[in-house]
C-alpha atoms as a PDB file:
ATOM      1  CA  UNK A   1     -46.093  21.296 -22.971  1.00  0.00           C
ATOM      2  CA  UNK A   2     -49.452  19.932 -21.631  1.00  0.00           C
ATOM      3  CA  UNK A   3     -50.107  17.030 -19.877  1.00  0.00           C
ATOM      4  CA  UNK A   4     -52.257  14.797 -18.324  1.00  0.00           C
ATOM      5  CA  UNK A   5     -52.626  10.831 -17.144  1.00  0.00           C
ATOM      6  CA  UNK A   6     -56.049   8.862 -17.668  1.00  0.00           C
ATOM      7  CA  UNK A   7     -56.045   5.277 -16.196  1.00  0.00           C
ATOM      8  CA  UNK A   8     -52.347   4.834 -16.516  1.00  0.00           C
ATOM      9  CA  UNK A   9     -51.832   6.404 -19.495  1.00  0.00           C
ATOM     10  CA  UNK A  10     -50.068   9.782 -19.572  1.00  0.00           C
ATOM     11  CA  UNK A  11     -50.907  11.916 -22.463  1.00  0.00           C
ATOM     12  CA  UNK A  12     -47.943  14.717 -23.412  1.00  0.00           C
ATOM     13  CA  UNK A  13     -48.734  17.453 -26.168  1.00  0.00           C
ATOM     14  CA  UNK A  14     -46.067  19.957 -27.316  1.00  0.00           C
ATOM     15  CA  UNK A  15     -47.025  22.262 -30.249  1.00  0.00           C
ATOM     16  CA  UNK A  16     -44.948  24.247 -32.423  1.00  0.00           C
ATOM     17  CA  UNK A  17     -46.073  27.098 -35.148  1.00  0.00           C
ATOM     18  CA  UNK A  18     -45.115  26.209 -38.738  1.00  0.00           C
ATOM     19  CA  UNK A  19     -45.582  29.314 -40.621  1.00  0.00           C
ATOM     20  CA  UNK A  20     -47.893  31.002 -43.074  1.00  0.00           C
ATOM     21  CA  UNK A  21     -48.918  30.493 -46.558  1.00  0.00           C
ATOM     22  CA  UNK A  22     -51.595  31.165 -49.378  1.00  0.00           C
ATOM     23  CA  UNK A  23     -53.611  28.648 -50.810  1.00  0.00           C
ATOM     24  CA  UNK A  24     -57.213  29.760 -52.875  1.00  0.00           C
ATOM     25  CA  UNK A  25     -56.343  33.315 -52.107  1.00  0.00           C
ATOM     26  CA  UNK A  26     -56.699  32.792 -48.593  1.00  0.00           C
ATOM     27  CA  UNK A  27     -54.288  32.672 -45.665  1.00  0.00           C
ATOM     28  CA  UNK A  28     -53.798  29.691 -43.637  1.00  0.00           C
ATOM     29  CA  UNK A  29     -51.298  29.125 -40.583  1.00  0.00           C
ATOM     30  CA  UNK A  30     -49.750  25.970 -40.482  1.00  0.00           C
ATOM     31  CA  UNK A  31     -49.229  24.298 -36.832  1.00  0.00           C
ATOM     32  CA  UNK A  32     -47.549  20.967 -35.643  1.00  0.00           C
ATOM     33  CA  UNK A  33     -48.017  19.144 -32.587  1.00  0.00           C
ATOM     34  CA  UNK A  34     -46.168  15.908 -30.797  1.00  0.00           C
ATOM     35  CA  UNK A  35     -47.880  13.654 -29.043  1.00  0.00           C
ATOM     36  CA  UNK A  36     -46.596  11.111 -26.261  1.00  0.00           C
ATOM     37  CA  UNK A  37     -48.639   8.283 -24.919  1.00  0.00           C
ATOM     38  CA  UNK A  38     -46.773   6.633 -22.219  1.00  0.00           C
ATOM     39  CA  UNK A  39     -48.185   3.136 -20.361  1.00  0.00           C
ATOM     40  CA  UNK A  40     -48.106   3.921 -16.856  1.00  0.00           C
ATOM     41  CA  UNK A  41     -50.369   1.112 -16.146  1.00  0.00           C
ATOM     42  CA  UNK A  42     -49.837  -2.398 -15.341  1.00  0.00           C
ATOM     43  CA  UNK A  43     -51.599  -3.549 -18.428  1.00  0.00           C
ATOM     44  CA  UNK A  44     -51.042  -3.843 -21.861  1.00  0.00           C
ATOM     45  CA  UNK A  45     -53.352  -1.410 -23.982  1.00  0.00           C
ATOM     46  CA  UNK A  46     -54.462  -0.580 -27.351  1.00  0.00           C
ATOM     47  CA  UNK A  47     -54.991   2.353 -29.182  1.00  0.00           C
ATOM     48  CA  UNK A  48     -58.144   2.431 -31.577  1.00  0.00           C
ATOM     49  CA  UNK A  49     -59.019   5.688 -32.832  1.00  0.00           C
ATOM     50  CA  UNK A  50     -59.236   9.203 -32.005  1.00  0.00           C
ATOM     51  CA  UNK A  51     -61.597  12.146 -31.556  1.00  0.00           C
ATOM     52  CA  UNK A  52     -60.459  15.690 -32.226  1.00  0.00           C
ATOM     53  CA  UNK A  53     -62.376  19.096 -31.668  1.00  0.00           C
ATOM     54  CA  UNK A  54     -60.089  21.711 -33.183  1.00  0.00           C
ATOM     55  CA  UNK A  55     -60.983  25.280 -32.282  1.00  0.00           C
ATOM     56  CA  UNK A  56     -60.216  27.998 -34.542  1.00  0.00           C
ATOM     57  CA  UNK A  57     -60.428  31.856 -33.345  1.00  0.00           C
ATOM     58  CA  UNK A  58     -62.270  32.824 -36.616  1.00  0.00           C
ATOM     59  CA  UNK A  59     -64.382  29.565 -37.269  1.00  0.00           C
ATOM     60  CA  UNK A  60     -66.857  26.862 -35.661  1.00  0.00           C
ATOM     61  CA  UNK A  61     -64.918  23.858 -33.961  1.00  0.00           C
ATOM     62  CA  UNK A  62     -64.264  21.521 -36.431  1.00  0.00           C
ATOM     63  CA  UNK A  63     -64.636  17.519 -35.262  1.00  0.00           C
ATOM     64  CA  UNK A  64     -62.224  15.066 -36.697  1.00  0.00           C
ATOM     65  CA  UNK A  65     -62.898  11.327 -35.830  1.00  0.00           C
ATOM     66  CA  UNK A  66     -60.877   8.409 -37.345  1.00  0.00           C
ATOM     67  CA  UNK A  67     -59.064   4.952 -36.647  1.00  0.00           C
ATOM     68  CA  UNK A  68     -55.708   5.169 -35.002  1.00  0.00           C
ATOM     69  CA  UNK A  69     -53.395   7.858 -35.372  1.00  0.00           C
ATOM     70  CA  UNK A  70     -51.473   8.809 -38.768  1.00  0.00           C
ATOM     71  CA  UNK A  71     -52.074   5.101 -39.616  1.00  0.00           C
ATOM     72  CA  UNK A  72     -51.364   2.984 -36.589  1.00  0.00           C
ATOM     73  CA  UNK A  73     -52.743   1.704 -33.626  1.00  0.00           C
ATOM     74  CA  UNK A  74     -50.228   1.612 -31.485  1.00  0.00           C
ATOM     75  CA  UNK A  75     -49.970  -1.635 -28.769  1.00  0.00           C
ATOM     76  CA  UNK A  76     -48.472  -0.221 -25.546  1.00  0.00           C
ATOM     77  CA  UNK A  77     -46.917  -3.017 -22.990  1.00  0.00           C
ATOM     78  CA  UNK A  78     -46.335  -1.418 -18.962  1.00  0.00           C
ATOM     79  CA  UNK A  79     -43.900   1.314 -19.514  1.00  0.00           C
ATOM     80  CA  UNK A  80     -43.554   1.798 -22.849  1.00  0.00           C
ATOM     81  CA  UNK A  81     -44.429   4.405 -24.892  1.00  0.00           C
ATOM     82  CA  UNK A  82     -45.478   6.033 -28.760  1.00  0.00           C
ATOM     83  CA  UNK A  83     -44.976   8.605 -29.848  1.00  0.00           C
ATOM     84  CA  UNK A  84     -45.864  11.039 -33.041  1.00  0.00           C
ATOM     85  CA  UNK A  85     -46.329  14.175 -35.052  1.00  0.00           C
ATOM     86  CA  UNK A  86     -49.125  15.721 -36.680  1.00  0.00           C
ATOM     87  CA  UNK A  87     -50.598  18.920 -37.680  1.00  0.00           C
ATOM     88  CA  UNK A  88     -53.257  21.220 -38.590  1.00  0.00           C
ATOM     89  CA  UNK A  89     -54.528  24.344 -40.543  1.00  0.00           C
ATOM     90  CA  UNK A  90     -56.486  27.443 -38.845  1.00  0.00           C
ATOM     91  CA  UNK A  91     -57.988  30.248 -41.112  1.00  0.00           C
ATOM     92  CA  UNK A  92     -56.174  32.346 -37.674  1.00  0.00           C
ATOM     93  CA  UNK A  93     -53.226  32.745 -35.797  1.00  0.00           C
ATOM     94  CA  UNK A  94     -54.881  31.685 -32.615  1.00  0.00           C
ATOM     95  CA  UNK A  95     -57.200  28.457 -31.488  1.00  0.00           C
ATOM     96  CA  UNK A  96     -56.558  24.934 -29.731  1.00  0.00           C
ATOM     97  CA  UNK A  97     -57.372  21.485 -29.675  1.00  0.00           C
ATOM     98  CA  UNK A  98     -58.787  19.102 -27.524  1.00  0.00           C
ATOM     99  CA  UNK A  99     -59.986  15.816 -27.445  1.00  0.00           C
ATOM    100  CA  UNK A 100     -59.288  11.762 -26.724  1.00  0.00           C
ATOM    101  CA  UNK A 101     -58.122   8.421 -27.498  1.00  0.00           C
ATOM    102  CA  UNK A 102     -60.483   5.282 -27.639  1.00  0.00           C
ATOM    103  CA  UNK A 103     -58.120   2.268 -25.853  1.00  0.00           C
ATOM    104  CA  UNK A 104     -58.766  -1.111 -25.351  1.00  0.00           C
ATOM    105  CA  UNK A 105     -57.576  -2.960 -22.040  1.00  0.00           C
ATOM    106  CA  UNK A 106     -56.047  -6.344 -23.399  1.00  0.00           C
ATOM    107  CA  UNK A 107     -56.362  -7.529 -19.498  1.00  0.00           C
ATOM    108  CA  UNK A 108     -59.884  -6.893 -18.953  1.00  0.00           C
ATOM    109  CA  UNK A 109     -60.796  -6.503 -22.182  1.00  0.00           C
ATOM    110  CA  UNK A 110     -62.754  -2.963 -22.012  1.00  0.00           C
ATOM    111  CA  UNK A 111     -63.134   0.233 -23.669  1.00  0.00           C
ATOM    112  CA  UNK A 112     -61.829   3.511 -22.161  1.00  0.00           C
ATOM    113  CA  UNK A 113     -61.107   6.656 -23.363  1.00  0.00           C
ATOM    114  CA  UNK A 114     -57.712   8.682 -22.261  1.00  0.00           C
ATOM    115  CA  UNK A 115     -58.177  12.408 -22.170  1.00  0.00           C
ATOM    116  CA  UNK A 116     -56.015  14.444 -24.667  1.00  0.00           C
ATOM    117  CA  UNK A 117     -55.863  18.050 -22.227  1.00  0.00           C
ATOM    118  CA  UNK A 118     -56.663  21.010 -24.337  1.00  0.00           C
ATOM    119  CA  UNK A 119     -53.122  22.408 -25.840  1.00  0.00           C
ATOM    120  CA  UNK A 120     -53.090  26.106 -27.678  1.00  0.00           C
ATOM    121  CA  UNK A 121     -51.915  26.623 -31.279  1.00  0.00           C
ATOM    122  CA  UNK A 122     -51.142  29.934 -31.122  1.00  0.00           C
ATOM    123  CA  UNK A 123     -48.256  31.774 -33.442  1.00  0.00           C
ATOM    124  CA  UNK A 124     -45.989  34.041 -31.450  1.00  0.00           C
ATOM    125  CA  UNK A 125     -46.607  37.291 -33.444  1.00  0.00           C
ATOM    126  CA  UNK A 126     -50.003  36.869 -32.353  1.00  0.00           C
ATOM    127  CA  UNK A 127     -49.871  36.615 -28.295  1.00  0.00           C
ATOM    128  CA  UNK A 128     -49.595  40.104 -26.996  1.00  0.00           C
END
C-alpha cells in the first residue's frame, strides 16, 4: 500500500493483480486498485474529477481525465472518509499509475489538487 496526505487529505492506494485473458487475439492483464480518501482537514471538501497517467511497460502513458470517480463526487466532512475500487488493462505484466484529484474547499471556496503517489501494477509471475 502507498500513501500520501495533500492539504489534509490522505490518499491510500492498494492494488491487486486480476489475471490474464484474450481479447482481439491479444493478451491483456487485468489489475484492480482501492482507493481511500480520508479528510484529515478541518474542512469540508469536494471531490470533482480526476487525472490519471497510466504507465504501461510496453506502451506510451496513457492520460485519462474525467468528472468524479466511478460516478460520484464524493463530499468529505473532517474525518470522514470514501472509499472505492477500480481497475485497468496493460498490454504487460508490469507498469503503474499516477496522478490526482481536483477538490474544492467548501470553507474557502478554492481549487486544489491532492496528489495520488505513484502505486505499481505489477503481476507476481513477473517481479523477479
Amino acid at each position: 500500500m502507498v500513501s500520501q496526505i495533500t492539504r489534509g487529505i490522505k490518499i491510500s492506494v492498494l492494488t491487486s493483480f486480476e489475471g490474464t485473458y484474450f481479447k482481439n487475439y491479444k493478451i491483456h492483464f487485468a489489475f484492480s486498485y482501492v482507493i481511500t480518501i480520508e479528510n484529515h482537514s478541518k474542512d469540508s471538501v469536494q471531490l470533482i474529477s480526476r487525472h490519471w497517467e497510466i504507465f504501461d511497460s510496453l506502451n506510451d502513458i496513457e492520460i485519462v481525465d474525467g468528472e468524479g470517480v466511478i460516478g460520484k463526487k464524493p463530499v468529505l466532512k473532517p474525518g470522514e472518509f470514501h472509499t472505492y475500487s477500480s481497475g485497468c488493462l496493460l498490454s504487460s505484466p508490469y507498469g503503474a499509475m499516477k496522478g490526482y484529484f481536483n477538490m474544492i474547499n467548501f470553507t474557502s471556496t478554492k481549487n486544489f489538487k491532492v496528489i495520488v503517489p505513484a502505486f505499481r501494477l505489477s503481476a507476481p509471475f513477473a517481479l523477479n
